[in-house]
N, C-alpha and C. Protein backbone atom coordinates (compact mmCIF):
# COMPACT_ATOMS: atom_id res chain seq x y z
N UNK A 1 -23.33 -223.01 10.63
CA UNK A 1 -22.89 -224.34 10.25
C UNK A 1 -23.09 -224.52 8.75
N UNK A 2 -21.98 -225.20 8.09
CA UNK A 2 -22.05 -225.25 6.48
C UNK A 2 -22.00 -226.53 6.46
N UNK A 3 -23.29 -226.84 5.61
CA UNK A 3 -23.65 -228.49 5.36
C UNK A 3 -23.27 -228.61 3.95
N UNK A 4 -22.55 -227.87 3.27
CA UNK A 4 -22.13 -228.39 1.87
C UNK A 4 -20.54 -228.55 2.03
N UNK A 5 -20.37 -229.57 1.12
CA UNK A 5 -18.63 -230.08 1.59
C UNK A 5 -18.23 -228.94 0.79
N UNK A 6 -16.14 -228.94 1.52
CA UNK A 6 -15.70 -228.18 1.06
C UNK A 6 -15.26 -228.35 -0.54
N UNK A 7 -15.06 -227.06 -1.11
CA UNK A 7 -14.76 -227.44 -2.54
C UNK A 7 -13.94 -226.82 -2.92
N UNK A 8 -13.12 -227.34 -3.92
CA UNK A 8 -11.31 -226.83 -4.06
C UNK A 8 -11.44 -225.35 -4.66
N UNK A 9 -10.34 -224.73 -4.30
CA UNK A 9 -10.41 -223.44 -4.87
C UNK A 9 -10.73 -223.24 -6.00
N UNK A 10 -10.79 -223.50 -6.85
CA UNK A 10 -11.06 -223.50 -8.76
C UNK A 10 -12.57 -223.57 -8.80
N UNK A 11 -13.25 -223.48 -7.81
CA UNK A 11 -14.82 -224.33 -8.11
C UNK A 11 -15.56 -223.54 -7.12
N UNK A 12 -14.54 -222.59 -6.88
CA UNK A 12 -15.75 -221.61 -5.49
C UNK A 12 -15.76 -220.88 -6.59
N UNK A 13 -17.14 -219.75 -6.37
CA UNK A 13 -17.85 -218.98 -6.60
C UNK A 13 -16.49 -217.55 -6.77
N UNK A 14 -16.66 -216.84 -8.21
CA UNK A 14 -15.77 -215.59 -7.92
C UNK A 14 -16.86 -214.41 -7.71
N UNK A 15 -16.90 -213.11 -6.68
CA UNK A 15 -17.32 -212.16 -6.88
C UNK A 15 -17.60 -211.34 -8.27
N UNK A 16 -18.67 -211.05 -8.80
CA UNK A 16 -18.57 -210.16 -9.87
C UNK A 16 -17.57 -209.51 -10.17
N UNK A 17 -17.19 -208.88 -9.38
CA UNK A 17 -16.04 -207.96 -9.83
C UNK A 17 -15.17 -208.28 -10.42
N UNK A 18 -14.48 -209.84 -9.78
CA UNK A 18 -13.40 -210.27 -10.57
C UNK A 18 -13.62 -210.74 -11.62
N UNK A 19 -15.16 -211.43 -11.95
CA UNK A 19 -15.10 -212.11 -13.21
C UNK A 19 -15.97 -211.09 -14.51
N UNK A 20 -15.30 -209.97 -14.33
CA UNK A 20 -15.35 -209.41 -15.23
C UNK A 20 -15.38 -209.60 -16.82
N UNK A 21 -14.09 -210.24 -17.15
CA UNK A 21 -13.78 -211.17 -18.40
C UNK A 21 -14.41 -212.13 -18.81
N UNK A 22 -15.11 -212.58 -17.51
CA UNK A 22 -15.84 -214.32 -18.46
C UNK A 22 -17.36 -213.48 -18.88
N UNK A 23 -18.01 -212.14 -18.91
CA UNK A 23 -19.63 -212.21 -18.78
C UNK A 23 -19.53 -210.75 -18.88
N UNK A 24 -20.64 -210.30 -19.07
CA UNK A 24 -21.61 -209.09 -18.90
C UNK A 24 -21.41 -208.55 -17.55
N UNK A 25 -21.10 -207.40 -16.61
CA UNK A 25 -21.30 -207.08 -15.61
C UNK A 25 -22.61 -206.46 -14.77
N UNK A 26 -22.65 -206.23 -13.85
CA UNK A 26 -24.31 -206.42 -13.63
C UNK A 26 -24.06 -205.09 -13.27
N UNK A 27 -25.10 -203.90 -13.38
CA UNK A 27 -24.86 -202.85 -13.20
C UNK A 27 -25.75 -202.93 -11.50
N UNK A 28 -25.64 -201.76 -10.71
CA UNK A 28 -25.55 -201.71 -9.20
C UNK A 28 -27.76 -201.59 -9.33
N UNK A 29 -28.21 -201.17 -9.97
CA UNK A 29 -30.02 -201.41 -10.39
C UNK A 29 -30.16 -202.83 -10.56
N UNK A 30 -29.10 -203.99 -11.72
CA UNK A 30 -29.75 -205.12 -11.95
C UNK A 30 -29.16 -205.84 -10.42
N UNK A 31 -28.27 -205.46 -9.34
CA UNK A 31 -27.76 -205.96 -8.74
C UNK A 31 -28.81 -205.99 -7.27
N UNK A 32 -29.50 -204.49 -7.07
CA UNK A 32 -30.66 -204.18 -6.36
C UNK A 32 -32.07 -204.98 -7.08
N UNK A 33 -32.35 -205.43 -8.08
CA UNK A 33 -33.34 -206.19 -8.30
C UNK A 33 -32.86 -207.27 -7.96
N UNK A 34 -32.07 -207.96 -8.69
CA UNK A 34 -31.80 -209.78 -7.85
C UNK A 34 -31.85 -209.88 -6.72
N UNK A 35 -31.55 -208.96 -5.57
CA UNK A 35 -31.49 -208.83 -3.83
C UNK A 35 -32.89 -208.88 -4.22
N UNK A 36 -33.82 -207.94 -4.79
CA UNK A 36 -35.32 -207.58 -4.60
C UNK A 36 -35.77 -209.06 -4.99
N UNK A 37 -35.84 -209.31 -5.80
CA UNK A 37 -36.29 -210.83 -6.50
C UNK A 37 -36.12 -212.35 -5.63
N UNK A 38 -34.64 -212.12 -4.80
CA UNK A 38 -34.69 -213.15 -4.24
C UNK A 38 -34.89 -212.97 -2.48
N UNK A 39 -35.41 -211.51 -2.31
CA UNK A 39 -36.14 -211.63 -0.90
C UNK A 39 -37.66 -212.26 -0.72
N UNK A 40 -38.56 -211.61 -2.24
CA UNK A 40 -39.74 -212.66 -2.49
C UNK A 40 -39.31 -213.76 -2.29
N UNK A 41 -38.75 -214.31 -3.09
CA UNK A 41 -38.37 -215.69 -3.01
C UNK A 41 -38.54 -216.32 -1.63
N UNK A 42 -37.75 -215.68 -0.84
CA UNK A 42 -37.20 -216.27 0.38
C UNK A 42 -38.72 -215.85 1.18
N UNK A 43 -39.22 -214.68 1.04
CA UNK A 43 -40.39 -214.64 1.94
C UNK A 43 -41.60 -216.14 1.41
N UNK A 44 -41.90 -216.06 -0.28
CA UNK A 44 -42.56 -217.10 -0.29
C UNK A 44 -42.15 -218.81 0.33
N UNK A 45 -41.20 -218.90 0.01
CA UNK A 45 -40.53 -220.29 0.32
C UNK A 45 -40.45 -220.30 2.41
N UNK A 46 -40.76 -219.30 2.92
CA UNK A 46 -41.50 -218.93 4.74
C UNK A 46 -42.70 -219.14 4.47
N UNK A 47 -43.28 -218.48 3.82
CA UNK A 47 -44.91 -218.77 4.23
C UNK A 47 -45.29 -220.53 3.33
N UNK A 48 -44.39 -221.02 2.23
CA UNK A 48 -44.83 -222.32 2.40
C UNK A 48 -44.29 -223.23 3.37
N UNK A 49 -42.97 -223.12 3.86
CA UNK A 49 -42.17 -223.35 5.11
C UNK A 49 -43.58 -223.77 6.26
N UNK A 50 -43.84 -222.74 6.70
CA UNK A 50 -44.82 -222.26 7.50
C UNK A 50 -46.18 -223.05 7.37
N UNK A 51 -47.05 -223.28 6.29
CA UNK A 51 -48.27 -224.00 6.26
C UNK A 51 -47.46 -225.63 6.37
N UNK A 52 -46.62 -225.81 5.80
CA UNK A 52 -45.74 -227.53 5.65
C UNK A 52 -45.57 -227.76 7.34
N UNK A 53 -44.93 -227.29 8.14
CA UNK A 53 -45.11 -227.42 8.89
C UNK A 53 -46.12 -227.87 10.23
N UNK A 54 -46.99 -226.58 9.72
CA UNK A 54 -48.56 -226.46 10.82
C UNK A 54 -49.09 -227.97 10.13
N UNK A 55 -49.41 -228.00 8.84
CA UNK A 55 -49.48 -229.75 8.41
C UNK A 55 -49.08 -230.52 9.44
N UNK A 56 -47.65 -230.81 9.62
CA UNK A 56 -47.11 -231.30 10.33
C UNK A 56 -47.11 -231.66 11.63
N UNK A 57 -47.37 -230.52 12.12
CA UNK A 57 -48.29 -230.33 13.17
C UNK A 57 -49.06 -230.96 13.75
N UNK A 58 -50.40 -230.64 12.78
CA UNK A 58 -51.76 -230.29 13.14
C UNK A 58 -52.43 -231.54 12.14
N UNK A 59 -51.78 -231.85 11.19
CA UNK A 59 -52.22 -232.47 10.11
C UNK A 59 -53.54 -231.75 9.02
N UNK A 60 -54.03 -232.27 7.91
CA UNK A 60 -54.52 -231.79 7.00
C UNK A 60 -56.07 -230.93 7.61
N UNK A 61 -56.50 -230.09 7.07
CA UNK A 61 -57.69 -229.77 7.43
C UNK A 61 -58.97 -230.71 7.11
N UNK A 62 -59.81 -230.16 7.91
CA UNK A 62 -61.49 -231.34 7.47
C UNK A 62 -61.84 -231.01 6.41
N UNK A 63 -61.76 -231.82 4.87
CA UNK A 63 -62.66 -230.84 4.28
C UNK A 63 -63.84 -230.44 4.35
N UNK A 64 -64.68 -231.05 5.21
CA UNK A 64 -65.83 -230.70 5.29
C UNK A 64 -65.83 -228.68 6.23
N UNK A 65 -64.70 -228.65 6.37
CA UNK A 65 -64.52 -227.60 7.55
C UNK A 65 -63.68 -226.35 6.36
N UNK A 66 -63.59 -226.75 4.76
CA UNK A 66 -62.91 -226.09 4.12
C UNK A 66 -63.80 -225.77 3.00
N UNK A 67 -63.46 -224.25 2.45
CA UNK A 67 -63.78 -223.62 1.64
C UNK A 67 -63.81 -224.25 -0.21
N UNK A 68 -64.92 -224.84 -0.51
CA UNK A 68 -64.16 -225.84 -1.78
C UNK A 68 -63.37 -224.93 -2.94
N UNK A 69 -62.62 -225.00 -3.75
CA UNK A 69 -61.84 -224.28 -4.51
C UNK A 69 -62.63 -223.35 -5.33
N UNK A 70 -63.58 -224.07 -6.13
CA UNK A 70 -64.59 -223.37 -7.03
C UNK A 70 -64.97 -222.48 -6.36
N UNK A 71 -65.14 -221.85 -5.04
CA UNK A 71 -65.65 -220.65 -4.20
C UNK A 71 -64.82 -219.62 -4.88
N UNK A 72 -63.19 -220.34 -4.22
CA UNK A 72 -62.36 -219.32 -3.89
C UNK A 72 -62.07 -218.99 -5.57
N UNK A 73 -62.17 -219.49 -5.99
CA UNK A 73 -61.98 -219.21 -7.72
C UNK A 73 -62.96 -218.41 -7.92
N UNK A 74 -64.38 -217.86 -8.06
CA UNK A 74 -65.35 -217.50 -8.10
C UNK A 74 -65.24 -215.93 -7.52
N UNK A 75 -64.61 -216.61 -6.66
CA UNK A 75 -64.26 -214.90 -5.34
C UNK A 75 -63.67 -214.04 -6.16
N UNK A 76 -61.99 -214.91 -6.58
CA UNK A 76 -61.37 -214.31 -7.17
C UNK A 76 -61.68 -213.37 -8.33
N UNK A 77 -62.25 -214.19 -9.68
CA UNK A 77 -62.73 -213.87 -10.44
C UNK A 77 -63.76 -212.44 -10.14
N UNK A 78 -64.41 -212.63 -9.69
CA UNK A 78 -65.34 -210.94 -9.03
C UNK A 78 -64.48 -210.15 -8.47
N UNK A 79 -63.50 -210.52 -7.75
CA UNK A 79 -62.47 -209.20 -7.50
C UNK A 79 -61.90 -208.65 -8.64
N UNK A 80 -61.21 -209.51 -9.85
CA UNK A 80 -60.62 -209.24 -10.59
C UNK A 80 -61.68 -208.08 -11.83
N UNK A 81 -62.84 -208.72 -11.64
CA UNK A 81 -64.00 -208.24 -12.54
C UNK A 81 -64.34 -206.99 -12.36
N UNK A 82 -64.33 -206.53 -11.23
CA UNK A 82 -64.91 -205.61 -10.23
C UNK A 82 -64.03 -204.44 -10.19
N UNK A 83 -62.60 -204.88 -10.63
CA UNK A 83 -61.47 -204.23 -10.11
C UNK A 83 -61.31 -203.70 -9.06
N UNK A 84 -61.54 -204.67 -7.74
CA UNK A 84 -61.24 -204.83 -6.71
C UNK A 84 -59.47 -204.96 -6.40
N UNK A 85 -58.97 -204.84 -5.60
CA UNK A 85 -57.43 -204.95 -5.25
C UNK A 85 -56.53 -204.64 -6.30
N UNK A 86 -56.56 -203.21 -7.03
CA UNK A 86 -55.94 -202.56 -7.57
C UNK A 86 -55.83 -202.91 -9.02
N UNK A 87 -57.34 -204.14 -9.28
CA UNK A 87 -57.17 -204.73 -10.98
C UNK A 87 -58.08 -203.69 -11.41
N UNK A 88 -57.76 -203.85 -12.76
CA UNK A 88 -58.79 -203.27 -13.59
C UNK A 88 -59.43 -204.37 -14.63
N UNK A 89 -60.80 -204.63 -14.94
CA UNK A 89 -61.60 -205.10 -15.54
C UNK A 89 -61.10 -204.69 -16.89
N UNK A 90 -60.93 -205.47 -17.75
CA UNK A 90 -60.30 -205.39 -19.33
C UNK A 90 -61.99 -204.99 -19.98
N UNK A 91 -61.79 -203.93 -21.29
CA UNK A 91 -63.09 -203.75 -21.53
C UNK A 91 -62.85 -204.24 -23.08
């Protein structure tokens, strides 16, 4: 189902190929990164999908039942320090 109205021919979208003349062409690597770039995309915009929802749901957590930020900042920071999860500690 397409929830965007229709729009006159002059104003749809042309395939690369044809619009050769108006731009730069995208070579078939920058064409495999934008697919790559906008599957993140689409996976992040699921997993916030996904917590918006359970919200929805379930509603907000207790904070008393939640981790306060300064932890998880703290955590972080020692992983990053540590070069834990593939960082390296800047010397």
């Amino acid at each position: 189902m397409n929830t965007q109205p229709d729009q006159p021919a002059s104003s749809r979208r042309q395939p690369i190929e044809s619009a050769a003349g108006q731009g730069p062409e995208l070579t078939d690597e920058q064409r495999a990164a934008l697919r790559t770039a906008a599957q993140h995309e689409r996976q992040r915009a699921n997993q916030l999908a996904t917590v918006l929802e359970d919200i929805a749901t379930n509603g907000l957590p207790n904070p008393a039942e939640c981790t306060p930020w300064e932890e998880v900042r703290e955590r972080m920071w020692d992983r990053l320090t540590t070069g834990q999860n593939g960082a390296r500690a800047a010397s």
